[in-house]
Each structure stands twice: as structure tokens, then as C-alpha cells.
N, C-alpha and C. Protein backbone atom coordinates (compact mmCIF):
# COMPACT_ATOMS: atom_id res chain seq x y z
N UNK A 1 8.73 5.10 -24.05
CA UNK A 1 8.03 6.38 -24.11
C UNK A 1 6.52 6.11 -24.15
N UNK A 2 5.92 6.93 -23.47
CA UNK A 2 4.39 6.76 -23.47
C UNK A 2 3.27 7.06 -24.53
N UNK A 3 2.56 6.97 -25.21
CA UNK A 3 1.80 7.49 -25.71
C UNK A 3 0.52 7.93 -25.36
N UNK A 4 0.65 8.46 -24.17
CA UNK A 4 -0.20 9.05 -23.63
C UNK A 4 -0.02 10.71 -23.60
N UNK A 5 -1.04 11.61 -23.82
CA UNK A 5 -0.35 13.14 -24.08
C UNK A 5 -1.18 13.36 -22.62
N UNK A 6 -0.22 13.35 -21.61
CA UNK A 6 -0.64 14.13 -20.57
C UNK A 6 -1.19 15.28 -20.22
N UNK A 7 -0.95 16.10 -21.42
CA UNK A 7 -0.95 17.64 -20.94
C UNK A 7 -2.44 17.90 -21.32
N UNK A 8 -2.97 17.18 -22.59
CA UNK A 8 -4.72 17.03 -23.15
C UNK A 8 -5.07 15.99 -22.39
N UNK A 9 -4.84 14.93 -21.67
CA UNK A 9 -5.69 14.25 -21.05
C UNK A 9 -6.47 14.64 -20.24
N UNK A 10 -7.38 13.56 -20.26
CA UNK A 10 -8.66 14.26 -19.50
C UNK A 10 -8.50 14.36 -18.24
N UNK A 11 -9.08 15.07 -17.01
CA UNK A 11 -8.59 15.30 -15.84
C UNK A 11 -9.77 15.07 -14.99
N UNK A 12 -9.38 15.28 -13.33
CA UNK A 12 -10.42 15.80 -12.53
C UNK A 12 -9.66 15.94 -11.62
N UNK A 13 -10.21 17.21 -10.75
CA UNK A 13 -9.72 18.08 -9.70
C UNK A 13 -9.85 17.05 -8.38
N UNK A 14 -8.84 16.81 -7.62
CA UNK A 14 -9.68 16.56 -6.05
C UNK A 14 -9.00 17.12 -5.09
N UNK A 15 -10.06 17.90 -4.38
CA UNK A 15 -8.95 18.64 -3.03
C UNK A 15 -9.52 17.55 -1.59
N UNK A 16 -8.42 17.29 -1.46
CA UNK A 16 -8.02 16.33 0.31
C UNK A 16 -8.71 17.16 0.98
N UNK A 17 -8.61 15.84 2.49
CA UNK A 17 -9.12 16.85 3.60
C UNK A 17 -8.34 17.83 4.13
N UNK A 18 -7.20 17.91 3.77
CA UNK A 18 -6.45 19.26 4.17
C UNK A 18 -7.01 20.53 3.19
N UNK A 19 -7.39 20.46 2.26
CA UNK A 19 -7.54 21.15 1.63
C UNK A 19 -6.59 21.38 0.48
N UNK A 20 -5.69 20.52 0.17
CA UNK A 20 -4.76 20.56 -0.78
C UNK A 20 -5.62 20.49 -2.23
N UNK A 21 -5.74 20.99 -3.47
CA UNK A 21 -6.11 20.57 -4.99
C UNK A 21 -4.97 19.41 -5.50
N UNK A 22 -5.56 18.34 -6.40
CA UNK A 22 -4.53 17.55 -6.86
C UNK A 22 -5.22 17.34 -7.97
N UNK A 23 -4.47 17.80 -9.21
CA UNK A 23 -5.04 17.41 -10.51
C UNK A 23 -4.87 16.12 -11.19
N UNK A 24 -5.74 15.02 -11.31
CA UNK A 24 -5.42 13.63 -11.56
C UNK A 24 -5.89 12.91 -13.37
N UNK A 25 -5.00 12.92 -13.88
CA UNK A 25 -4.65 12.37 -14.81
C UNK A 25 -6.20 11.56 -14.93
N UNK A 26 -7.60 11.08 -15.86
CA UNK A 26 -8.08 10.52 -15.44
C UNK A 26 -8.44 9.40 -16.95
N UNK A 27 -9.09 8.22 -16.50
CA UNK A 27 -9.09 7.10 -17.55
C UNK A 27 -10.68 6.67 -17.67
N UNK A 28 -11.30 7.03 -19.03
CA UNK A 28 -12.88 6.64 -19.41
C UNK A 28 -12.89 5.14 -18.94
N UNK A 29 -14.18 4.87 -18.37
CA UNK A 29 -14.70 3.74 -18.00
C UNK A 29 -14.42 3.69 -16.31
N UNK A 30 -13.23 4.04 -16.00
CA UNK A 30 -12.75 3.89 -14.29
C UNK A 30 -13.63 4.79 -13.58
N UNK A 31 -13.78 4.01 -12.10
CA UNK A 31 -14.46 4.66 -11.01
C UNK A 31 -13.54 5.51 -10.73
N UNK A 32 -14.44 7.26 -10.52
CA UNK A 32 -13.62 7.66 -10.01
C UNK A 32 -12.82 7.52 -8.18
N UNK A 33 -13.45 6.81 -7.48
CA UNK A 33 -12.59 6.45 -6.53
C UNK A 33 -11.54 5.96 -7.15
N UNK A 34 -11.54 4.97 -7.97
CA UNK A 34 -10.22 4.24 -8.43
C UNK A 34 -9.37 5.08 -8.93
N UNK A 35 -9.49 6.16 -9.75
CA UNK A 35 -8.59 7.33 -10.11
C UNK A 35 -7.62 8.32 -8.49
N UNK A 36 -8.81 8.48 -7.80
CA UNK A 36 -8.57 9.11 -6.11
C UNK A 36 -7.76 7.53 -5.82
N UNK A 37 -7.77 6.99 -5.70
CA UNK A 37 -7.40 5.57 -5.48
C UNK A 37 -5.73 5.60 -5.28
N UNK A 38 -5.38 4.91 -7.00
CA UNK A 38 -4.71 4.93 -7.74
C UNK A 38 -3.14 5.72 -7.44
N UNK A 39 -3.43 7.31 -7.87
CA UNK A 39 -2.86 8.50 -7.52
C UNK A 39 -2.88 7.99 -5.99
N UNK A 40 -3.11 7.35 -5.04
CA UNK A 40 -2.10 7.47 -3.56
C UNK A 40 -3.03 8.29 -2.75
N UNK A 41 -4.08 9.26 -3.07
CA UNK A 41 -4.38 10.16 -2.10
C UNK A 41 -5.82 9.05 -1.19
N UNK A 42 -5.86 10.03 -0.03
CA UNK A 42 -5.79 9.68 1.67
C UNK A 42 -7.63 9.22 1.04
N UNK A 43 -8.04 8.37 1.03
CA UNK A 43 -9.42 7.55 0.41
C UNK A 43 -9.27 6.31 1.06
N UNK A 44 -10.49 5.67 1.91
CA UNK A 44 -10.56 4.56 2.65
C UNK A 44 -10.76 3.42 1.33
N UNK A 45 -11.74 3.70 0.52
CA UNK A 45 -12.28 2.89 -0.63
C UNK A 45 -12.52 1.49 0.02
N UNK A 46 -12.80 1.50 1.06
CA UNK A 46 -12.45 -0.17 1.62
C UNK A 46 -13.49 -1.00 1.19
N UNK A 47 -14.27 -1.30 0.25
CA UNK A 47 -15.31 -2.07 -0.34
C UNK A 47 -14.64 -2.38 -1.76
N UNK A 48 -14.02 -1.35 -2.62
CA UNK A 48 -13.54 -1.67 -3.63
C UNK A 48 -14.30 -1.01 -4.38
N UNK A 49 -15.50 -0.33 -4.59
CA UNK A 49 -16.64 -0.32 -5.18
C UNK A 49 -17.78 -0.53 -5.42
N UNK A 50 -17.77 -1.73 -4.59
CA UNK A 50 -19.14 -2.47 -4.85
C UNK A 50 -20.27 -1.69 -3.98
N UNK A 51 -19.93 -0.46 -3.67
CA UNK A 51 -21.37 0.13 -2.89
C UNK A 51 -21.76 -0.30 -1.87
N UNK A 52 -20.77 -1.13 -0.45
CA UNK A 52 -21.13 -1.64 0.34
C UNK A 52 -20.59 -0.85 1.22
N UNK A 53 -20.17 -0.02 1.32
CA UNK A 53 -19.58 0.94 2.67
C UNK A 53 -19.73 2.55 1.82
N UNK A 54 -19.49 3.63 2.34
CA UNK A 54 -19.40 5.26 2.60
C UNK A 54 -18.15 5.37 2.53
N UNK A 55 -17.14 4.68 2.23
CA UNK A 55 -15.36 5.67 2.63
C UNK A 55 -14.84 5.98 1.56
N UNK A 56 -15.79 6.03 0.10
CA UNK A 56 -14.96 7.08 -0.31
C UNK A 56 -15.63 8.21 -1.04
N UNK A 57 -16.33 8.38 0.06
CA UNK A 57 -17.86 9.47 0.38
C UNK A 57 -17.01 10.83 -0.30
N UNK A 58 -17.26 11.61 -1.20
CA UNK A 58 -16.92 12.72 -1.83
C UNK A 58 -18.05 14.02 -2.29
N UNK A 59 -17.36 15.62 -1.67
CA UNK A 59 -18.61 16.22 -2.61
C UNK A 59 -18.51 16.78 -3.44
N UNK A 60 -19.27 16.46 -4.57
CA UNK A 60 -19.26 17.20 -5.88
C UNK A 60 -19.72 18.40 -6.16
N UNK A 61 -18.67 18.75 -6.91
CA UNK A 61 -18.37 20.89 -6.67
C UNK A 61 -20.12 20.70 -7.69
N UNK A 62 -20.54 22.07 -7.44
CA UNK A 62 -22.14 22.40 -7.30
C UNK A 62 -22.09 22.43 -8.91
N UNK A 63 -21.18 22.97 -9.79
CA UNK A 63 -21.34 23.30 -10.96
C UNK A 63 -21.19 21.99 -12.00
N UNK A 64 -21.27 20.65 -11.05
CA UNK A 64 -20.71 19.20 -11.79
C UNK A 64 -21.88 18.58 -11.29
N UNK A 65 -22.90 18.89 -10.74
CA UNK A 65 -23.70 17.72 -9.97
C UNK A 65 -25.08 17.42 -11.16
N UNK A 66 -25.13 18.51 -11.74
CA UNK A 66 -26.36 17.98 -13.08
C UNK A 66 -25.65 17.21 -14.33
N UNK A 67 -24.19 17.33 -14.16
CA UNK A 67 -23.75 16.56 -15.20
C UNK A 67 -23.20 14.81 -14.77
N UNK A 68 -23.52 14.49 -14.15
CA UNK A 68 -23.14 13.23 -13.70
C UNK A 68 -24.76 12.60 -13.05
N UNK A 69 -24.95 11.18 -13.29
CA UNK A 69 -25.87 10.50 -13.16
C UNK A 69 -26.54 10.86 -11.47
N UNK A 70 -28.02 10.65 -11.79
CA UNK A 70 -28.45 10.96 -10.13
C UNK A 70 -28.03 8.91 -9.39
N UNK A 71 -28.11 9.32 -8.41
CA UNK A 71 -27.49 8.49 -7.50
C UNK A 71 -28.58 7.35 -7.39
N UNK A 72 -28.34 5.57 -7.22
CA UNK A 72 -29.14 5.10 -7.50
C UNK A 72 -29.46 4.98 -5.69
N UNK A 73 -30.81 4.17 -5.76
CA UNK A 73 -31.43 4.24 -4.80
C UNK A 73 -30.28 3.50 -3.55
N UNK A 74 -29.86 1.85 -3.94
CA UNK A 74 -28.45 1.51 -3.29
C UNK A 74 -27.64 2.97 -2.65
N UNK A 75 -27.16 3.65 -2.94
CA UNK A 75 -25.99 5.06 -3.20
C UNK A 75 -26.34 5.46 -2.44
N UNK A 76 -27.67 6.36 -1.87
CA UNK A 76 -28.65 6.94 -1.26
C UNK A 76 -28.58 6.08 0.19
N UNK A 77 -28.89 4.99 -0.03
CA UNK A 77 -29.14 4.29 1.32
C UNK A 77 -27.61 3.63 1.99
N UNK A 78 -26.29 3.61 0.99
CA UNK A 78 -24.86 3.43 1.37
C UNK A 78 -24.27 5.09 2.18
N UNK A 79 -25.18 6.02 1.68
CA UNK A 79 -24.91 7.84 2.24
C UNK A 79 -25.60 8.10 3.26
N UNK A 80 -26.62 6.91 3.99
CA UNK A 80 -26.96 6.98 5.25
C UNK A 80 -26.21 6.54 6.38
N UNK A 81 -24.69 5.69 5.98
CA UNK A 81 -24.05 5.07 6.61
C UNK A 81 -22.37 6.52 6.24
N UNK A 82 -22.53 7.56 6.00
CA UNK A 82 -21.69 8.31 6.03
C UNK A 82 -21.82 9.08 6.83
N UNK A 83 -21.18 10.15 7.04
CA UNK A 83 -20.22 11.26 8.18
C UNK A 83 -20.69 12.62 7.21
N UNK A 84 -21.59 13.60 7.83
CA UNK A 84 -21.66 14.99 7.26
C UNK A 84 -21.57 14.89 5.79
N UNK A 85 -22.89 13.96 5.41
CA UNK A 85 -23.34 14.40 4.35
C UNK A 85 -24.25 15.79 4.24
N UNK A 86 -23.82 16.36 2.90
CA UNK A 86 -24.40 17.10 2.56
C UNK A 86 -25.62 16.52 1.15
N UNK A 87 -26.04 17.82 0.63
CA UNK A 87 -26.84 18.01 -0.53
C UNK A 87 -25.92 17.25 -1.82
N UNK A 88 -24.75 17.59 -1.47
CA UNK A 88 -23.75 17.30 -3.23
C UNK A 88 -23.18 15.91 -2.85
N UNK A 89 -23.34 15.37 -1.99
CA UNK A 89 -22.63 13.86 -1.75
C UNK A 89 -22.48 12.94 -2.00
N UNK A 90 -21.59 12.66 -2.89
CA UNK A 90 -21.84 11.06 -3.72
C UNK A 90 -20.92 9.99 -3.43
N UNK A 91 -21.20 9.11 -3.89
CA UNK A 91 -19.96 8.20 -3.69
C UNK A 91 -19.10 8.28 -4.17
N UNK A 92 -17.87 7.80 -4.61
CA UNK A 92 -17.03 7.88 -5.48
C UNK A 92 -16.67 7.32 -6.65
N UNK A 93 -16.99 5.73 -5.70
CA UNK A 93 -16.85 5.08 -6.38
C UNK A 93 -18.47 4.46 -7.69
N UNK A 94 -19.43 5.39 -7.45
CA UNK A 94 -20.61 4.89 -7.98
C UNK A 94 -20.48 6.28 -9.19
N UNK A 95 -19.64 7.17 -9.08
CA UNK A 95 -19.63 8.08 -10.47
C UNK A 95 -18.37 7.52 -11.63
N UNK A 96 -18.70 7.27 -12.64
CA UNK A 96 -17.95 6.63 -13.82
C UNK A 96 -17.58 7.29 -14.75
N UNK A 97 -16.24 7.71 -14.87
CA UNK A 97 -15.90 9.00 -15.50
C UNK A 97 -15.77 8.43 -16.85
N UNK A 98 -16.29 9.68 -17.66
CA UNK A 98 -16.48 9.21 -19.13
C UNK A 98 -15.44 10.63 -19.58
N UNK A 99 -15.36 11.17 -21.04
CA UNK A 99 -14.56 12.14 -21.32
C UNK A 99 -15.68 13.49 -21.05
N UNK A 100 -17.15 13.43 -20.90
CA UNK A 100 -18.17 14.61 -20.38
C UNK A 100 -17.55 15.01 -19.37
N UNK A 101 -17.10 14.02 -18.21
CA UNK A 101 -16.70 14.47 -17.03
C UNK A 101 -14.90 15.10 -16.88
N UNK A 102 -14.51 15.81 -17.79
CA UNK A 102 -12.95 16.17 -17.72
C UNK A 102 -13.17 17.17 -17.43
N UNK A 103 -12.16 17.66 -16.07
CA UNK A 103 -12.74 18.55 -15.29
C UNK A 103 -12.94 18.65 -13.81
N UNK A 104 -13.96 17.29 -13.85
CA UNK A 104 -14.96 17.34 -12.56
C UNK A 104 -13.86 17.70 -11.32
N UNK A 105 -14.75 18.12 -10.06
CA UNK A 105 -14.11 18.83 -9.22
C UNK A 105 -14.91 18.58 -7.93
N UNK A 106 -13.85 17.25 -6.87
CA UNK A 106 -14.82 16.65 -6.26
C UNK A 106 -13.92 17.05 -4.90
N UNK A 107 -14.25 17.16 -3.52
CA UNK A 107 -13.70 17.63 -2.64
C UNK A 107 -13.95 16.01 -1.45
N UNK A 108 -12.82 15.17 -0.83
CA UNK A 108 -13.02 13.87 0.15
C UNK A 108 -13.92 14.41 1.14
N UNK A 109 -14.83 14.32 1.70
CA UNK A 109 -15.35 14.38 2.89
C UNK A 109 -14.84 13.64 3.85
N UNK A 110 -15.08 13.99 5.12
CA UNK A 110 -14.50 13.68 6.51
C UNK A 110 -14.63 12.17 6.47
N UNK A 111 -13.75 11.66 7.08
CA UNK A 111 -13.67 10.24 7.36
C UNK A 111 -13.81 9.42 6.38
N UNK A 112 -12.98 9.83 5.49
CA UNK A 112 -12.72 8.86 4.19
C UNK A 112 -11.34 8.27 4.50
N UNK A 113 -10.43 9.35 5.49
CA UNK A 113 -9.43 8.92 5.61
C UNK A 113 -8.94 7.26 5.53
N UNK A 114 -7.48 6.91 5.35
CA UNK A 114 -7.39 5.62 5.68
C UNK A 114 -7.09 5.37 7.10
């Protein structure tokens, strides 16, 4: 049996490129790509994290973007190598979910696919 209480754990929203919502169970300290990861859903992540590629380019719903760190200059210049960035576009793997972020509500952008 687990001792994990699923039902209070902390969360974050992600809707696919279909547009599906998937509410994901989420763990302090982990990238959230690795959470999008993890859970199976359609995320290239093909760097692992290390900020060397755009695939698991995500945008963060408008009402989450002052609560999560501004993007470092690296991030910025890895989002010049992405597909229809917008204003809210972050990486995925460069936001680090802590328990502030339960909740967050991030939508895959195009060509994250695998």
C-alpha cells in the first residue's frame, strides 16, 4: 500500500496537442518535463533537460507565469530554436516544481511531439 495520499497531492494540469487536460500527480524538486515525461504523454524531451534542444517547449497558462522563475538567458536563446513561440513559452524542463506550483497549468506546444 502506498503512502502517498493522491487525492491532496500536489498536481499540475497539462493539456496535449489534441487538446486533451491530464491531471498529473506531481513530485517537489522534479522537472516538470519529467512529470509530462513520466505520466507517458506525447513530449519529445530529447535532451533530458539539460537545456540543449526546444522539445519540450510548453505554454504556461497566463495566470502561472509571475509565479514561476523568469527564464534564464540559456532558456531564451534554447526558445529561438522552437516552433510558434509565443509570449508564455517556457521550457519544461527548465521550470522546477516546488509545492507553490500545485496547480500549474501548462499547455505542449507544436512539435514537441515524439
Amino acid at each position: 500500500m502506498s503512502d502517498i495520499d493522491e487525492e491532496n497531492a500536489p498536481k499540475i494540469h497539462v493539456t496535449d496537442q489534441q487538446g486533451n487536460e491530464h491531471e498529473l500527480m506531481a513530485l517537489e524538486g522534479w522537472r516538470v518535463m519529467e512529470i509530462i515525461r513520466d505520466y507517458g504523454l506525447p513530449i519529445k524531451a530529447e535532451c533530458g533537460g539539460a537545456c540543449a534542444c526546444a522539445t519540450c517547449h510548453v505554454y504556461v497558462d497566463q495566470d502561472w507565469l509571475a509565479k514561476i522563475p523568469d527564464p534564464t538567458d540559456e532558456e531564451i536563446e534554447r526558445l529561438d530554436d522552437a516552433f510558434d513561440v509565443e509570449e508564455n513559452s517556457r521550457l519544461s524542463c527548465q521550470i522546477i516544481f516546488n509545492d507553490g506550483l500545485d496547480g500549474l497549468r501548462v499547455t505542449l506546444a507544436p512539435g514537441t511531439e515524439p
